[in-house]
C-alpha atoms as a PDB file:
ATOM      1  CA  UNK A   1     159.186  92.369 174.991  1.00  0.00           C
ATOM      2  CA  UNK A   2     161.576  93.475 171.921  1.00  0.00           C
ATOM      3  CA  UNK A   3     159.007  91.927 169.418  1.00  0.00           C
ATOM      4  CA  UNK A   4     157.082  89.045 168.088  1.00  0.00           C
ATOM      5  CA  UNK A   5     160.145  86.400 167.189  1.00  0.00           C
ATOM      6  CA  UNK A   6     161.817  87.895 169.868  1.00  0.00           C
ATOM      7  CA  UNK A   7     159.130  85.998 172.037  1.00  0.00           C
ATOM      8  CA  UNK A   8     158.936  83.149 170.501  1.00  0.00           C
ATOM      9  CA  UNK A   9     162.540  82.648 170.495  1.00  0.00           C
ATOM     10  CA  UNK A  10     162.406  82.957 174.012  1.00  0.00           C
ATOM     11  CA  UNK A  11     159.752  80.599 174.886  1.00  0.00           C
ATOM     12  CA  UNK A  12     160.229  77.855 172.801  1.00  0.00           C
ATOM     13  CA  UNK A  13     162.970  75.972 175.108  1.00  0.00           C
ATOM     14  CA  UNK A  14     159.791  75.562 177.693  1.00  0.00           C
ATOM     15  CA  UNK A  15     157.756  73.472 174.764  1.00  0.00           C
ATOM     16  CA  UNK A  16     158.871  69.760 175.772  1.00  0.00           C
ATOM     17  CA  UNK A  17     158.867  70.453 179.541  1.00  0.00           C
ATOM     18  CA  UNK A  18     155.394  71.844 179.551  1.00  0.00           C
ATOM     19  CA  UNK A  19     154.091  69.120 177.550  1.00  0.00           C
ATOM     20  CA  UNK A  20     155.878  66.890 180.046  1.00  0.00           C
ATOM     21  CA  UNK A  21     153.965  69.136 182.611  1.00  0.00           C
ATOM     22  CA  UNK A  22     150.741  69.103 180.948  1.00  0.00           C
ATOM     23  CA  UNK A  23     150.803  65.315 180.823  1.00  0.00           C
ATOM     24  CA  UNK A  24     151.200  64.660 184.311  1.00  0.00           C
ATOM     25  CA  UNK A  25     147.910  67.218 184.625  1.00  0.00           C
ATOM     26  CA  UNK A  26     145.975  65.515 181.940  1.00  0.00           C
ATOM     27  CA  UNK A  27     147.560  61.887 181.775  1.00  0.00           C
ATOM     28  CA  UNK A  28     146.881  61.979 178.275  1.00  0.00           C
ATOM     29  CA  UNK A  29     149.802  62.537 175.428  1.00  0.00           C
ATOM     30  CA  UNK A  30     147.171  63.826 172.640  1.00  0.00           C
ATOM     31  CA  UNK A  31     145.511  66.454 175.298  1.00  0.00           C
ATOM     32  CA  UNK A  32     148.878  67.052 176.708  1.00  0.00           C
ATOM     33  CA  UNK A  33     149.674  68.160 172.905  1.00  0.00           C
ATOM     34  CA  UNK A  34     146.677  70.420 172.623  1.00  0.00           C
ATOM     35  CA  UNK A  35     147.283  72.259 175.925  1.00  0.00           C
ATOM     36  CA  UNK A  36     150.702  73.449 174.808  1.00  0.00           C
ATOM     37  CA  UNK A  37     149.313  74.408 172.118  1.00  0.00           C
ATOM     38  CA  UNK A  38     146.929  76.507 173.782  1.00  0.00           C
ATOM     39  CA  UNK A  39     149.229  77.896 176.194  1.00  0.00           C
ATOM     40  CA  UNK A  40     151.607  78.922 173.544  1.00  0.00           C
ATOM     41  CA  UNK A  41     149.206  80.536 171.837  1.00  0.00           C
ATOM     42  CA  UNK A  42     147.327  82.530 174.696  1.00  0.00           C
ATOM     43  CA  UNK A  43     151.181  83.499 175.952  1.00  0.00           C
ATOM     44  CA  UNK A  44     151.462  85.125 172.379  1.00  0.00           C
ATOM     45  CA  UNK A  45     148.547  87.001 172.662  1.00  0.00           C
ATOM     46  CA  UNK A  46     149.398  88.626 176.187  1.00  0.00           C
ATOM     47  CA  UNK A  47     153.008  88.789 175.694  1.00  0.00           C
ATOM     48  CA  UNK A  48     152.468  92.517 176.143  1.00  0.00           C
ATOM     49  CA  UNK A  49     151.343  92.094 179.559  1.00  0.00           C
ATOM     50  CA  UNK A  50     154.586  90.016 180.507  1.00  0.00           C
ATOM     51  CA  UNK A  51     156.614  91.598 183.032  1.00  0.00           C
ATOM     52  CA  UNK A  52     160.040  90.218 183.290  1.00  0.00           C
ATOM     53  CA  UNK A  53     160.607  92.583 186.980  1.00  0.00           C
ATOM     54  CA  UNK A  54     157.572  90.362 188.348  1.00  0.00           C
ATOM     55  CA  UNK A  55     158.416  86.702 187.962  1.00  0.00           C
ATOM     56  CA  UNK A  56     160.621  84.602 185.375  1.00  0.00           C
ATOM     57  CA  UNK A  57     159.279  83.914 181.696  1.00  0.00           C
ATOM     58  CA  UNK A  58     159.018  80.194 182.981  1.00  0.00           C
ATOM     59  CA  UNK A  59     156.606  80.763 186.162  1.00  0.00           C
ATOM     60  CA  UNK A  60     154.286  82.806 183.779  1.00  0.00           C
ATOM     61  CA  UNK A  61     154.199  80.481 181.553  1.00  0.00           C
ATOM     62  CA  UNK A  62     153.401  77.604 184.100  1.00  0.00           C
ATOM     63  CA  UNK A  63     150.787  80.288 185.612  1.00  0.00           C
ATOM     64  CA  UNK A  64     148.866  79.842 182.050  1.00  0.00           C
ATOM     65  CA  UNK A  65     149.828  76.184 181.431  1.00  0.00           C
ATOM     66  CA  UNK A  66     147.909  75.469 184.837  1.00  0.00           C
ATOM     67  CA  UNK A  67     145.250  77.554 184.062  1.00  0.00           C
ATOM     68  CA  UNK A  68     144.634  75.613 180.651  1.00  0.00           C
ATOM     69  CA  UNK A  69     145.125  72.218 182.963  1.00  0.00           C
ATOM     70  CA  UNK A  70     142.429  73.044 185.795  1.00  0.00           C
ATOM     71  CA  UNK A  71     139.944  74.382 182.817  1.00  0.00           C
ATOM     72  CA  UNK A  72     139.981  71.472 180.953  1.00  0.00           C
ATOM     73  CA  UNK A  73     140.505  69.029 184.107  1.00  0.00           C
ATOM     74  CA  UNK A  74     136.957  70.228 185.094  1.00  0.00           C
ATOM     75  CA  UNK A  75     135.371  69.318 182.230  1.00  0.00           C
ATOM     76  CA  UNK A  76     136.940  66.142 181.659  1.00  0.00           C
ATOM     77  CA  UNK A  77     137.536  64.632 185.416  1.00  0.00           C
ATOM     78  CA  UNK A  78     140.465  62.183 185.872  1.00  0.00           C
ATOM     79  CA  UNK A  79     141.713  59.127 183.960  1.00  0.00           C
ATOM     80  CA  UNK A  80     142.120  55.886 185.820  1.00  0.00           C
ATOM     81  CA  UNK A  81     143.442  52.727 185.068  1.00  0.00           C
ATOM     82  CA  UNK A  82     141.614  49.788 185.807  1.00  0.00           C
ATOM     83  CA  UNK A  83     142.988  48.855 188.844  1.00  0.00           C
ATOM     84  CA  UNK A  84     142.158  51.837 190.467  1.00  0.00           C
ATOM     85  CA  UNK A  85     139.193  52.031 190.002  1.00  0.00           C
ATOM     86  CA  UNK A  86     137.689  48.073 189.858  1.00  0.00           C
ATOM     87  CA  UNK A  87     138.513  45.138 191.892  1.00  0.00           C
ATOM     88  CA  UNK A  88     140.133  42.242 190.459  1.00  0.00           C
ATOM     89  CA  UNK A  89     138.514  39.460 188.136  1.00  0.00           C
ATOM     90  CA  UNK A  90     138.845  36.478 186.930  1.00  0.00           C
ATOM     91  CA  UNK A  91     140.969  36.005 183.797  1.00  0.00           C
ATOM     92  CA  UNK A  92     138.956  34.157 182.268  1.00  0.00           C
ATOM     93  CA  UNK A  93     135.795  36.425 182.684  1.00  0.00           C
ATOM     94  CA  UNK A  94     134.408  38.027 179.794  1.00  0.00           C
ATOM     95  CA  UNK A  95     136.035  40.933 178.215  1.00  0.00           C
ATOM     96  CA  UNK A  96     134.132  44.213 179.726  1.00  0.00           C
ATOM     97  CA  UNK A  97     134.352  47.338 177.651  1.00  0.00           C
ATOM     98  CA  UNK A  98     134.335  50.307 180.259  1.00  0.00           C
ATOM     99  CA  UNK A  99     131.949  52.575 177.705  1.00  0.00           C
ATOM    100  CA  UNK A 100     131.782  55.516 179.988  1.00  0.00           C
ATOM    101  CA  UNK A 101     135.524  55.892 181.154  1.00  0.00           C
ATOM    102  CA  UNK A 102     138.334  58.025 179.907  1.00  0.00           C
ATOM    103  CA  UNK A 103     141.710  56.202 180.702  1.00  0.00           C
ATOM    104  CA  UNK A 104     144.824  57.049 181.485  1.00  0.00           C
ATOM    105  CA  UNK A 105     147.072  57.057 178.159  1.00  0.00           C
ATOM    106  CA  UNK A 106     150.877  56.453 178.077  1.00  0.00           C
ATOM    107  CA  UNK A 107     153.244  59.056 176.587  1.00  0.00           C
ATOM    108  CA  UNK A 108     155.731  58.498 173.610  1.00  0.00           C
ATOM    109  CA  UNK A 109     159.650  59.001 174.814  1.00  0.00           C
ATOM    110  CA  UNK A 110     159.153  60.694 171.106  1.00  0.00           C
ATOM    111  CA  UNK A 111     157.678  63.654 172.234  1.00  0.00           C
ATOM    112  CA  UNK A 112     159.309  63.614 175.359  1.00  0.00           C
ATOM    113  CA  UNK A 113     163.108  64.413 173.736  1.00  0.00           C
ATOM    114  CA  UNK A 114     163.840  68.013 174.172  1.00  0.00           C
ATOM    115  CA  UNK A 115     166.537  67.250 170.807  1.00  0.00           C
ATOM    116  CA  UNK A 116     169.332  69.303 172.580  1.00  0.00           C
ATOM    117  CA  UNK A 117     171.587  67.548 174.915  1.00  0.00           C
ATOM    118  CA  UNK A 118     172.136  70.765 177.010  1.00  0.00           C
ATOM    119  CA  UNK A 119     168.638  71.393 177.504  1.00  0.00           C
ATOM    120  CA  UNK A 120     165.834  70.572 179.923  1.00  0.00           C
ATOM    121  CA  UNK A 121     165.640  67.416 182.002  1.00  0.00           C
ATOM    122  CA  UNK A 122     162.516  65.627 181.722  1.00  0.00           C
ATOM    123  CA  UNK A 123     162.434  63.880 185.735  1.00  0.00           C
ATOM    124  CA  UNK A 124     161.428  60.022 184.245  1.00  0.00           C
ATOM    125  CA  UNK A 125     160.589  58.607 187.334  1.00  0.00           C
ATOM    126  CA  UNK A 126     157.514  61.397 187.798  1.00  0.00           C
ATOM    127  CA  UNK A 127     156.345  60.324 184.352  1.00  0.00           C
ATOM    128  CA  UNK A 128     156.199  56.668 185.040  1.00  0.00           C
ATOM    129  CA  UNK A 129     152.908  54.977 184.514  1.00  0.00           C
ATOM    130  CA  UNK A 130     152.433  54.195 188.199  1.00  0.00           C
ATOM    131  CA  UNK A 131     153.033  57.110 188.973  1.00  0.00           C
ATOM    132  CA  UNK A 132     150.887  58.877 186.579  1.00  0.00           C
ATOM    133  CA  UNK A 133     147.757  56.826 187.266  1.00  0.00           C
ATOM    134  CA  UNK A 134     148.374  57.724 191.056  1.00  0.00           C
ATOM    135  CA  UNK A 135     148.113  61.987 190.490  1.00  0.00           C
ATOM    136  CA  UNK A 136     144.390  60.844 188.827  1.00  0.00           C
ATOM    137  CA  UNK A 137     143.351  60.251 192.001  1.00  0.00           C
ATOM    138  CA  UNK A 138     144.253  63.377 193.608  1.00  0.00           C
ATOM    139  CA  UNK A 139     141.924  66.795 192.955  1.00  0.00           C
ATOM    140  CA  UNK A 140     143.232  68.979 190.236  1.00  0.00           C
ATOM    141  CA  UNK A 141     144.743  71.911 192.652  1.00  0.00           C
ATOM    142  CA  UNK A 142     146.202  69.051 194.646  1.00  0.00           C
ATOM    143  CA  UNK A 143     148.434  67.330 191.604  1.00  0.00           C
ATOM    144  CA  UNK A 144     149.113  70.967 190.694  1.00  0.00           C
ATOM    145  CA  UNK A 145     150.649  71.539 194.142  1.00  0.00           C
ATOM    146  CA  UNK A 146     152.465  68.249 194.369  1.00  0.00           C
ATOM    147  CA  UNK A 147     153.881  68.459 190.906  1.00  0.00           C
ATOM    148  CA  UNK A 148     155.303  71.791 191.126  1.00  0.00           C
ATOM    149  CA  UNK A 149     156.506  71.774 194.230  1.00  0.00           C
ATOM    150  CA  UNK A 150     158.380  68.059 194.474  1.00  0.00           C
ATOM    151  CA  UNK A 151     159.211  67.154 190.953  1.00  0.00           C
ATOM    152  CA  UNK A 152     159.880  70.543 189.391  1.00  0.00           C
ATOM    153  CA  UNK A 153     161.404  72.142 192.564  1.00  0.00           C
ATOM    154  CA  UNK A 154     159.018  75.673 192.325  1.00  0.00           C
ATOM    155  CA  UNK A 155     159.235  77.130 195.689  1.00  0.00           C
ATOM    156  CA  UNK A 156     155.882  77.605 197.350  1.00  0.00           C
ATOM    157  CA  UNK A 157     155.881  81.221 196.419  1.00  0.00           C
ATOM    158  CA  UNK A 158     156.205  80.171 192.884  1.00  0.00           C
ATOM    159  CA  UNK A 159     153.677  78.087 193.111  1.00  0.00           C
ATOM    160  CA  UNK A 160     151.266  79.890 194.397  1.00  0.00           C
ATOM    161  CA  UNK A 161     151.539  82.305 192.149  1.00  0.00           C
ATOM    162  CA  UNK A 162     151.569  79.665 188.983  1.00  0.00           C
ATOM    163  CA  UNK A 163     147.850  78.990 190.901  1.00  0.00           C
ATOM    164  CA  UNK A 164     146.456  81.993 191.740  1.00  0.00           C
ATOM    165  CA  UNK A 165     146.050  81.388 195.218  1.00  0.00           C
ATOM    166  CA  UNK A 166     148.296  81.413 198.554  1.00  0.00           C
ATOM    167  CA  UNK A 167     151.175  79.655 200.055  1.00  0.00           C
ATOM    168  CA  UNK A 168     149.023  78.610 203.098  1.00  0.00           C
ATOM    169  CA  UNK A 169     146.720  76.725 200.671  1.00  0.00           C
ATOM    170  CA  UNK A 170     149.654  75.583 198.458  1.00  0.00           C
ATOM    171  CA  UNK A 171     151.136  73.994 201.611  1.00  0.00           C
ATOM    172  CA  UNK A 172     147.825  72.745 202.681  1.00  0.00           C
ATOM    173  CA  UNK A 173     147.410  71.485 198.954  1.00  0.00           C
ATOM    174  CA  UNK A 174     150.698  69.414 199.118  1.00  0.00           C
ATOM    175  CA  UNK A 175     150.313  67.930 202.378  1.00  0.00           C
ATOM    176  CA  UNK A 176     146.710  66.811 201.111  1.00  0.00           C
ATOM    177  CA  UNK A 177     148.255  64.977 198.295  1.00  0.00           C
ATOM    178  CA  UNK A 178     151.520  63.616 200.157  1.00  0.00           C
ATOM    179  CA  UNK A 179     148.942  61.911 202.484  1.00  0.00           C
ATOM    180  CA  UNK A 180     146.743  60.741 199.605  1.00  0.00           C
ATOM    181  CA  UNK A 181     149.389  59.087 197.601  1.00  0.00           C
ATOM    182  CA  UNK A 182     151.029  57.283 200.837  1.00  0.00           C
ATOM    183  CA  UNK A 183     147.426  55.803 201.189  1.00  0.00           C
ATOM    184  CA  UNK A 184     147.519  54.522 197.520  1.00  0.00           C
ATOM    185  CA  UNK A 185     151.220  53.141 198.242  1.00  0.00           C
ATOM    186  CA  UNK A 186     152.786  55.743 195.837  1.00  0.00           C
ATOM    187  CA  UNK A 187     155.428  58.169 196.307  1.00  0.00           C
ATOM    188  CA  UNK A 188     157.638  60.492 194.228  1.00  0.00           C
ATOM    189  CA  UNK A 189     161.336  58.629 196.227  1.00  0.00           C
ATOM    190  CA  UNK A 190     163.228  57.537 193.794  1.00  0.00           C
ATOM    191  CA  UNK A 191     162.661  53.751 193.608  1.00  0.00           C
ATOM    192  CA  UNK A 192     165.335  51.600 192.416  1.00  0.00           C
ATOM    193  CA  UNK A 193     165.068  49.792 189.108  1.00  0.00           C
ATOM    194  CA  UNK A 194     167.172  47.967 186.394  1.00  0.00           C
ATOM    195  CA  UNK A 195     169.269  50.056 183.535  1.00  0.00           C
ATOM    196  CA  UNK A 196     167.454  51.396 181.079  1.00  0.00           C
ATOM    197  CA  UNK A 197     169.671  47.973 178.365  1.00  0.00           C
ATOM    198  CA  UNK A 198     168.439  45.226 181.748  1.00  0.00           C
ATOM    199  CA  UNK A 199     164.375  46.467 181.198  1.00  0.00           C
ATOM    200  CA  UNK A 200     165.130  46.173 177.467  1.00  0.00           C
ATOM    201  CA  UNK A 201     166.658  43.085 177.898  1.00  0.00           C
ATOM    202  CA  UNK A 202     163.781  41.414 180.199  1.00  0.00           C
ATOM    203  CA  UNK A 203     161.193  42.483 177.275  1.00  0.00           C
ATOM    204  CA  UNK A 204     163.135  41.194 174.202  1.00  0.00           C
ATOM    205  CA  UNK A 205     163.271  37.878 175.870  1.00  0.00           C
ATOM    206  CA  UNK A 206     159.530  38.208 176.590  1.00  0.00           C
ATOM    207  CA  UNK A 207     158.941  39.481 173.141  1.00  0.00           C
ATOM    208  CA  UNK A 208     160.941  36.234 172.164  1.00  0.00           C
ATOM    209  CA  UNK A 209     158.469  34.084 174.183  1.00  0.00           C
ATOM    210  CA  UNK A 210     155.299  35.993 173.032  1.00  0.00           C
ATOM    211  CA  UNK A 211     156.377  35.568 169.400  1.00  0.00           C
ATOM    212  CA  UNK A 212     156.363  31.996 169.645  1.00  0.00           C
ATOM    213  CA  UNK A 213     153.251  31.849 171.708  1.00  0.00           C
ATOM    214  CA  UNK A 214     155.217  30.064 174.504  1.00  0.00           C
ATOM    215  CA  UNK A 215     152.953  30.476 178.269  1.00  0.00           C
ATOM    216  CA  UNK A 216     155.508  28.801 180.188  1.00  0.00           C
ATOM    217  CA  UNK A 217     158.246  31.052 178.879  1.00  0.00           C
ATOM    218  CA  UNK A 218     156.305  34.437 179.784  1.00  0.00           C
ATOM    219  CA  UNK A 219     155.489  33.079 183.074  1.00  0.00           C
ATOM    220  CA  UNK A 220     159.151  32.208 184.008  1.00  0.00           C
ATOM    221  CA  UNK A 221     160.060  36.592 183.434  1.00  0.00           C
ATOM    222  CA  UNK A 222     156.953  38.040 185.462  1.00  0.00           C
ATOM    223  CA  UNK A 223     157.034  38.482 189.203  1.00  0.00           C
ATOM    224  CA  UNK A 224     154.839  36.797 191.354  1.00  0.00           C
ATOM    225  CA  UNK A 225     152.509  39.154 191.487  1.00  0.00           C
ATOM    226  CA  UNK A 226     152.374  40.651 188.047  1.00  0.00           C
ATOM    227  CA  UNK A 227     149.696  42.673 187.459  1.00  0.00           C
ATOM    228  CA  UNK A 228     147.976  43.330 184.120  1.00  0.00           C
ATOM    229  CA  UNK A 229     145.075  45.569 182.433  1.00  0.00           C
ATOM    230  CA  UNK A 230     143.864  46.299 179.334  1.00  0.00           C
ATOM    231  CA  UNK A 231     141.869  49.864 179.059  1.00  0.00           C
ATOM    232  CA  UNK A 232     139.527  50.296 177.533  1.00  0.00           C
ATOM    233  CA  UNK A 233     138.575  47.016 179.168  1.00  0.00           C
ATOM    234  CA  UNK A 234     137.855  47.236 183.049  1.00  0.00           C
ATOM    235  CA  UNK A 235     139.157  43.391 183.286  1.00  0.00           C
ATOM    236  CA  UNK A 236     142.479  43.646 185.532  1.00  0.00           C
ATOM    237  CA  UNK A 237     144.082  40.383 187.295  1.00  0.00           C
ATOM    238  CA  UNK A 238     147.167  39.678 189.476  1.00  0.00           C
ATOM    239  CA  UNK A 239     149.599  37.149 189.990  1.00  0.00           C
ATOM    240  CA  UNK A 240     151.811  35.012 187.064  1.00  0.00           C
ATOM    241  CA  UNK A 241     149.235  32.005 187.281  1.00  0.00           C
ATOM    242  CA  UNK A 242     146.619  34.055 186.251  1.00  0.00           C
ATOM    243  CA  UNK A 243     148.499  35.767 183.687  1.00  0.00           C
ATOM    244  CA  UNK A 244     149.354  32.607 181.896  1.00  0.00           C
ATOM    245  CA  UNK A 245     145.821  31.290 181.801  1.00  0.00           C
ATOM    246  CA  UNK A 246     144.957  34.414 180.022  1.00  0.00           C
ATOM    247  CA  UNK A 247     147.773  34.207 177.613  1.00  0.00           C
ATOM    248  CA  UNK A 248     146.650  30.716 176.852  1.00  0.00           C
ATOM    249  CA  UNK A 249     143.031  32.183 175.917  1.00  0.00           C
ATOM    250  CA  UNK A 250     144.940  35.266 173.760  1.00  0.00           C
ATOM    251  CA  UNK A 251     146.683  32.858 171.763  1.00  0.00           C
ATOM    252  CA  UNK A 252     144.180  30.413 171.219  1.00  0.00           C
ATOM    253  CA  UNK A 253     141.627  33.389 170.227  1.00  0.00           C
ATOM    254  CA  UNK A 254     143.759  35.156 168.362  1.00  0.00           C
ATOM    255  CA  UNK A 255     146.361  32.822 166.766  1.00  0.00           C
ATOM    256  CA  UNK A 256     149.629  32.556 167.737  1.00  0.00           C
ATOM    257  CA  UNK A 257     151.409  34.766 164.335  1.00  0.00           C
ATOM    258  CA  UNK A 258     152.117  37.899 165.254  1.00  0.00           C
ATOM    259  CA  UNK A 259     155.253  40.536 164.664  1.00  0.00           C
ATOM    260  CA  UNK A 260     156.301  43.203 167.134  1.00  0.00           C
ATOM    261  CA  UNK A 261     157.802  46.430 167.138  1.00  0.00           C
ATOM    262  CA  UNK A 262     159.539  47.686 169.514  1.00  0.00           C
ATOM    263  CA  UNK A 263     158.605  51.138 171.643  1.00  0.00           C
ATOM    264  CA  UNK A 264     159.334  52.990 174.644  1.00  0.00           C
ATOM    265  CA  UNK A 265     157.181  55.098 176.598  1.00  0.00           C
ATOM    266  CA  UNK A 266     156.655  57.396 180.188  1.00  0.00           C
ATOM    267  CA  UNK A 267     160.478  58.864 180.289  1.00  0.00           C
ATOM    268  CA  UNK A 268     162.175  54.914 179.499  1.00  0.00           C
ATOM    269  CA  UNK A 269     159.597  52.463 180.109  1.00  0.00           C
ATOM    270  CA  UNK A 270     160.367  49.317 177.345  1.00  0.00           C
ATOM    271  CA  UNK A 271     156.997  48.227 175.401  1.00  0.00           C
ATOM    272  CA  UNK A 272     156.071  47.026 172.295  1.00  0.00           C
ATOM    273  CA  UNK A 273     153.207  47.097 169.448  1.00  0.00           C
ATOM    274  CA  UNK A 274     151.620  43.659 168.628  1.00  0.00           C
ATOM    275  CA  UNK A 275     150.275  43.225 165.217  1.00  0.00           C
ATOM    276  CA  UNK A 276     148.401  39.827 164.915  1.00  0.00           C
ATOM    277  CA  UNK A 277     148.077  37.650 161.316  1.00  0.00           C
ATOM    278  CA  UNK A 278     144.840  38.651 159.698  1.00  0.00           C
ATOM    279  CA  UNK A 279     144.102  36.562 156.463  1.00  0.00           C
ATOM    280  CA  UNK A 280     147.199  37.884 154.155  1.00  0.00           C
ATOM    281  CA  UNK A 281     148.597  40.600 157.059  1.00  0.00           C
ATOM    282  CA  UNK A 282     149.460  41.779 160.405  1.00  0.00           C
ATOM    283  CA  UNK A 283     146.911  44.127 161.763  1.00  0.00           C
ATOM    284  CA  UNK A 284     148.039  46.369 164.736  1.00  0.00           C
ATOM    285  CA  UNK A 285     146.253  44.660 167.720  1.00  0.00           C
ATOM    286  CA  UNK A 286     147.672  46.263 171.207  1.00  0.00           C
ATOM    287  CA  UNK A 287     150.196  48.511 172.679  1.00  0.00           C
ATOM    288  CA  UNK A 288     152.126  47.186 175.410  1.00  0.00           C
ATOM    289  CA  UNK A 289     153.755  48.870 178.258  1.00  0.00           C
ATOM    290  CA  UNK A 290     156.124  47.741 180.631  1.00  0.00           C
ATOM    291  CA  UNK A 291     157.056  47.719 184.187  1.00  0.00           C
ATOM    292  CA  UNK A 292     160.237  45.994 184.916  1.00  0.00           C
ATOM    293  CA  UNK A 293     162.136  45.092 188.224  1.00  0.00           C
ATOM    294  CA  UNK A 294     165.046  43.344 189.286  1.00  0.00           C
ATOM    295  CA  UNK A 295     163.412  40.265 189.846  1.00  0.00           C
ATOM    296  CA  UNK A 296     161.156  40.605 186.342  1.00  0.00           C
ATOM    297  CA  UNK A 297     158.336  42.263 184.972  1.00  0.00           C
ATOM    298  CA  UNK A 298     156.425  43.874 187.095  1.00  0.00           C
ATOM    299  CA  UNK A 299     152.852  44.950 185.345  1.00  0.00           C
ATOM    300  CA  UNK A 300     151.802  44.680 181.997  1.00  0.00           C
ATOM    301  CA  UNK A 301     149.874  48.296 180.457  1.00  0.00           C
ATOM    302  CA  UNK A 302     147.969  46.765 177.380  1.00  0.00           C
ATOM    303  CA  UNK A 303     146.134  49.653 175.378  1.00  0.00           C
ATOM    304  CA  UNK A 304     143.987  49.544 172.612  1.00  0.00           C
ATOM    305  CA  UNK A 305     143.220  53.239 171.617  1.00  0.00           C
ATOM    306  CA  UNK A 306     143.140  54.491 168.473  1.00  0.00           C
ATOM    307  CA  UNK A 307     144.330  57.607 169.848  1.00  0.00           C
ATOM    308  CA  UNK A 308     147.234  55.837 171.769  1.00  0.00           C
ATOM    309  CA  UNK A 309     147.868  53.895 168.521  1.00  0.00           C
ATOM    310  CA  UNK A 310     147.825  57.255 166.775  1.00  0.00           C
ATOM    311  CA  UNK A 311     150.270  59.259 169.212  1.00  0.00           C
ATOM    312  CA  UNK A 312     153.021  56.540 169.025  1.00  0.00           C
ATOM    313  CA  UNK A 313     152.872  56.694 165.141  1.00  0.00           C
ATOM    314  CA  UNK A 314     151.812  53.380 165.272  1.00  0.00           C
ATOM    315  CA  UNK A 315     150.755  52.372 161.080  1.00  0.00           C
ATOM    316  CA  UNK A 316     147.968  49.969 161.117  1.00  0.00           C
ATOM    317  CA  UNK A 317     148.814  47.086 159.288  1.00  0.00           C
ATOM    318  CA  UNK A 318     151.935  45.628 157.859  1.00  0.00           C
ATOM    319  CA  UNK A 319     152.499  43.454 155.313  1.00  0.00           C
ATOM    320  CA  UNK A 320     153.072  39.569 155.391  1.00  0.00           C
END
């Protein structure tokens, strides 16, 4: 290695894809952040050791990118959603606060942009929220295996070496979490959706709706079987009925004045932040992430983290 900027000249194209990477490993934006931050920082410490005759600066710097993921993965464990890890309840029930969980988070298109049209592609579809909350319920070696080998395209030499193990196990790895996420009914094959301006489209008309508290006007843009959750709440619920009875109970506990602001999230997904009219202002409320189809929206991610809030850039209150 010539010397110091030398290095980090080199390895600073990798920043947005690892974080990308990270994510997927972590399915959380703010430890995503710190875990880049960590590799970067133990790759600058051993860029002496680097040997560019042995393997490409990118596989090494996967090999300690994964070995940050699996450290922290075992002290921290996965991060569900809701609905996979609950069944179903009744709107209506009362709210339950799931104390003791650590939830998937959604990522900020923001961090996502490598700010160089002739740089990396971030894959969206493998950042998807689905998707995401699927790899939690895989072990950590497993998701490592599955998303080096079929969304970044490693081969499975690479990728055993980016583990520290074999290609036998890497195989064995992959086919364990091929048959895992076929169970859940998720899988990495492209799946058709609307242009990026037709999901945008579907949400400013429900934004429309939501602004002016009108049930019947949500309802008609959801699919039949619309699904929505709320972490850190375990309540989750299914189907457009049920969704509207719940609006009905949002707007009548929380009032029906509210301003949006537009966000989007998980390589394209369309969302927005809901601020609701507290005595002489708006006071940020949720964050709300979509899933849109051809025939409407599909699911309906409502956080309420102040982490999440904090990662988007989200400013807590607005004036009236």
């Amino acid at each position: 290695m010539k010397s110091a900027d030398d290095f980090d000249r080199r390895i600073e194209p990798f920043r947005t894809e690892l974080l990308a990477y990270c994510y997927r490993m972590l399915g959380s934006a703010h430890d995503a952040e710190d875990l880049v931050q960590d590799t970067y920082l133990r790759a600058w410490r051993a860029r002496e050791q680097y040997d560019d005759t042995r393997s490409s600066l990118r596989t090494w710097l996967y090999r300690i990118a994964t070995n940050v993921c699996l450290t922290a993965l075992q002290r921290r464990g996965g991060r569900p959603l809701p609905s996979g890890l609950v069944d179903a309840t009744d709107p209506l029930d009362p709210l339950v606060l799931g104390e003791h969980a650590a939830w998937l988070q959604p990522v900020p298109d923001s961090l996502l942009s490598t700010g160089d049209p002739a740089g990396t592609v971030i894959e969206r579809s493998s950042l998807r929220l689905a998707f995401a909350s699927a790899l939690q319920h895989l072990s950590a070696r497993q998701r490592g295996a599955l998303i080096l080998r079929e969304v970044l395209s490693f081969s499975a030499a690479e990728s055993a070496e980016i583990l520290g193990t074999t290609v036998v196990s890497v195989n064995s790895s992959l086919q364990r979490a091929r048959t895992r996420l076929k169970e859940i009914g998720v899988g990495l094959e492209r799946v058709s959706e609307p242009s990026t301006a037709e999901q945008r489209a579907w949400v400013e008309r429900y934004m429309t709706a939501f602004a002016h508290a009108d049930v019947e006007g949500l309802k008609r843009l959801l699919t039949e079987d619309v699904v929505m959750e709320m972490p850190p709440m375990v309540n989750w619920f299914r189907g457009r009925t049920n969704y509207g009875l719940f609006m009905e109970w949002v707007f009548e506990a929380a009032g029906k004045d509210w301003r949006l602001a537009q966000v989007t999230a998980n390589g394209g997904q369309p969302g927005f932040a809901a601020y609701q009219r507290v005595d002489g202002r708006y006071e940020l409320h949720t964050l709300q992430i979509f899933t849109v189809t051809a025939e409407g929206i599909s699911r309906n991610s409502v956080f309420q983290d102040p982490e999440v809030f904090a990662t988007f850039g989200l400013t807590a209150r607005l004036d009236a």
